[in-house]
Protein backbone atom coordinates (compact mmCIF):
# COMPACT_ATOMS: atom_id res chain seq x y z
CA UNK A 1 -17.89 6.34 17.76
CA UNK A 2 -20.36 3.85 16.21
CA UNK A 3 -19.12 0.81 14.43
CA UNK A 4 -20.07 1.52 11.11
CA UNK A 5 -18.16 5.02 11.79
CA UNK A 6 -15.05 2.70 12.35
CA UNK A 7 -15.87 0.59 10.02
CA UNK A 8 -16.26 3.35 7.14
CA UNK A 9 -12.99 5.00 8.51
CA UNK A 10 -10.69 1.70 7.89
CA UNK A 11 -12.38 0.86 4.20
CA UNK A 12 -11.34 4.68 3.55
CA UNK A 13 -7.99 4.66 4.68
CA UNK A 14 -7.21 1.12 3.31
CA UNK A 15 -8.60 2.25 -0.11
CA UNK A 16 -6.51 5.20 -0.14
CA UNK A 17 -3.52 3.48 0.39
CA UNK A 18 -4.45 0.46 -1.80
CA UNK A 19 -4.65 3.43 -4.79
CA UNK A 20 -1.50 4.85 -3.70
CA UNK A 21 0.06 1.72 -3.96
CA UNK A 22 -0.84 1.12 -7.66
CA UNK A 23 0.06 4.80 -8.43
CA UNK A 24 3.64 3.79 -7.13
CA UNK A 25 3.85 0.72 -9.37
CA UNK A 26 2.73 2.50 -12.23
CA UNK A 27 5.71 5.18 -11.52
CA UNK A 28 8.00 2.18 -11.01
CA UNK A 29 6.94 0.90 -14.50
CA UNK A 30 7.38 4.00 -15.80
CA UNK A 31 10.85 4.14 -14.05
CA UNK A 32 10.14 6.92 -11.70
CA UNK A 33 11.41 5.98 -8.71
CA UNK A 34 11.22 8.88 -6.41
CA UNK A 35 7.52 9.34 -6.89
CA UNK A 36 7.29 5.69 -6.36
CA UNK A 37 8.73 6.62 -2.69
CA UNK A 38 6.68 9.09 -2.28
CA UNK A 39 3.37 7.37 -3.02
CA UNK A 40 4.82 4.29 -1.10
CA UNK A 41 5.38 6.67 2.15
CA UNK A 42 2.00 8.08 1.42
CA UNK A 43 0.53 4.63 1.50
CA UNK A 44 2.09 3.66 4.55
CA UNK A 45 0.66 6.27 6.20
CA UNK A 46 -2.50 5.81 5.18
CA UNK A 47 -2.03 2.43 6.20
CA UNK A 48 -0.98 3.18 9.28
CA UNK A 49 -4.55 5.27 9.76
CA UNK A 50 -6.61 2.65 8.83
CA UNK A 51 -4.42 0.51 11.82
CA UNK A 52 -5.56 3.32 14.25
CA UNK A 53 -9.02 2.88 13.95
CA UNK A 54 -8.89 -0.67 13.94
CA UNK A 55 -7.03 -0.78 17.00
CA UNK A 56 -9.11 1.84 18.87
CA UNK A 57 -11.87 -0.29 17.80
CA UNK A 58 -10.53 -3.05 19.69
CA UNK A 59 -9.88 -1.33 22.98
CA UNK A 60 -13.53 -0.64 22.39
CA UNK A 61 -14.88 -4.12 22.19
CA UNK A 62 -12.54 -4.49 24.98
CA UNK A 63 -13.79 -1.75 27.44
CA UNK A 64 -17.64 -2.32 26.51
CA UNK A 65 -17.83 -6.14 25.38
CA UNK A 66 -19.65 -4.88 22.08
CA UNK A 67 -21.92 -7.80 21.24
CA UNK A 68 -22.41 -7.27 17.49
CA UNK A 69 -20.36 -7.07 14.45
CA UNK A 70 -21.63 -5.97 11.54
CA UNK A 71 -20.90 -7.02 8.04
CA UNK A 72 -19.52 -3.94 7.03
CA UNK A 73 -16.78 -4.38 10.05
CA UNK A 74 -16.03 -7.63 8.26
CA UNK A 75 -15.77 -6.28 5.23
CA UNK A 76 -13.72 -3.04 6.30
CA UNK A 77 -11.20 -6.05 8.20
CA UNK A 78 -11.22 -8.11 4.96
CA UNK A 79 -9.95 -4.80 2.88
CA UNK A 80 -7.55 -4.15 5.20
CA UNK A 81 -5.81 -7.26 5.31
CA UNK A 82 -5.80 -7.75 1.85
CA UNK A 83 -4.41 -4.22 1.27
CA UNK A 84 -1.27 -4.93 3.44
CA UNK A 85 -0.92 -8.32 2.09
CA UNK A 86 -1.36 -6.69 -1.55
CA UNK A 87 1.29 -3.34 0.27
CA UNK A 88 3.83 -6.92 0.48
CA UNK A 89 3.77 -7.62 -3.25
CA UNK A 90 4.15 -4.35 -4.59
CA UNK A 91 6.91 -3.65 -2.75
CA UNK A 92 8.72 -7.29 -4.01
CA UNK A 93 7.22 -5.86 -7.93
CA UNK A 94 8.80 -2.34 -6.85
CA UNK A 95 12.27 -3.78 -6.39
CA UNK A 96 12.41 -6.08 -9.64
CA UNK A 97 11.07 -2.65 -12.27
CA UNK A 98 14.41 -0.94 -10.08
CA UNK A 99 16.71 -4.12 -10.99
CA UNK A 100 15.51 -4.02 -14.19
CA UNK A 101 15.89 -0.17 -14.74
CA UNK A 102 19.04 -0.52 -13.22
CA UNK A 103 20.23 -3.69 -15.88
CA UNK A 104 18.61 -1.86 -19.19
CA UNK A 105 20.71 1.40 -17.99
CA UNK A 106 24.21 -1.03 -17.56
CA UNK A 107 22.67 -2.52 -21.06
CA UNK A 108 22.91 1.09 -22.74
CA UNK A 109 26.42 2.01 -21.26
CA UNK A 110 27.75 -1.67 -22.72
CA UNK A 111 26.10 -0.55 -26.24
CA UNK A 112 27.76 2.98 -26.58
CA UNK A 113 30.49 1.25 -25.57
CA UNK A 114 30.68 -1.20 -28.25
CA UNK A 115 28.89 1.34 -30.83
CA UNK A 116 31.95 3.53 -30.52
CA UNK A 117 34.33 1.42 -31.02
């Protein structure tokens, strides 16, 4: 497989997951937490595609001392990283929307509470 091949392969998978991943914040907004999981799981695995070819692009370089790297390697590296660091912060934005769900539903019992009284 040529490098750009690689290359093309890890900017598709990371962009796929990096969509994912704002689809599940958006549900988490929104309160919907399963589909949140779901997109999350989706993104992982997409994730964990993009990791693939990056790692059988290594053994690669490894078996046949490749002596060029283009830009659009560098690039397709750059996305990825920054996806999983961005995959780190959505989870942490994730588990404050669930907290806060979880407080505004305690915040409604406590009113009917005190509006039947």
């Amino acid at each position: 497989m040529k490098i750009e091949e690689f290359s093309m392969y890890i900017i598709l998978h990371a962009g796929d997951a990096k969509s994912l991943m704002h689809e599940a914040l958006q549900n988490a907004r929104n309160g919907a937490f399963e589909q949140t999981e779901s997109k999350m799981n989706q993104a992982t695995l997409e994730l964990l595609k993009a990791h693939k070819f990056q790692t059988k692009f290594i053994h690669e370089d490894a078996k046949f001392n490749l002596e060029r790297l283009p830009v659009l390697l560098i690039h397709a590296q750059d996305h990825l990283m920054t996806v999983m660091a961005e995959k780190n912060l959505i989870e942490e934005l994730i588990m404050m929307y669930r907290k806060q769900h979880q407080l505004e539903e305690k915040i409604e019992l406590v009113v009917e509470k005190i509006g039947g009284l």
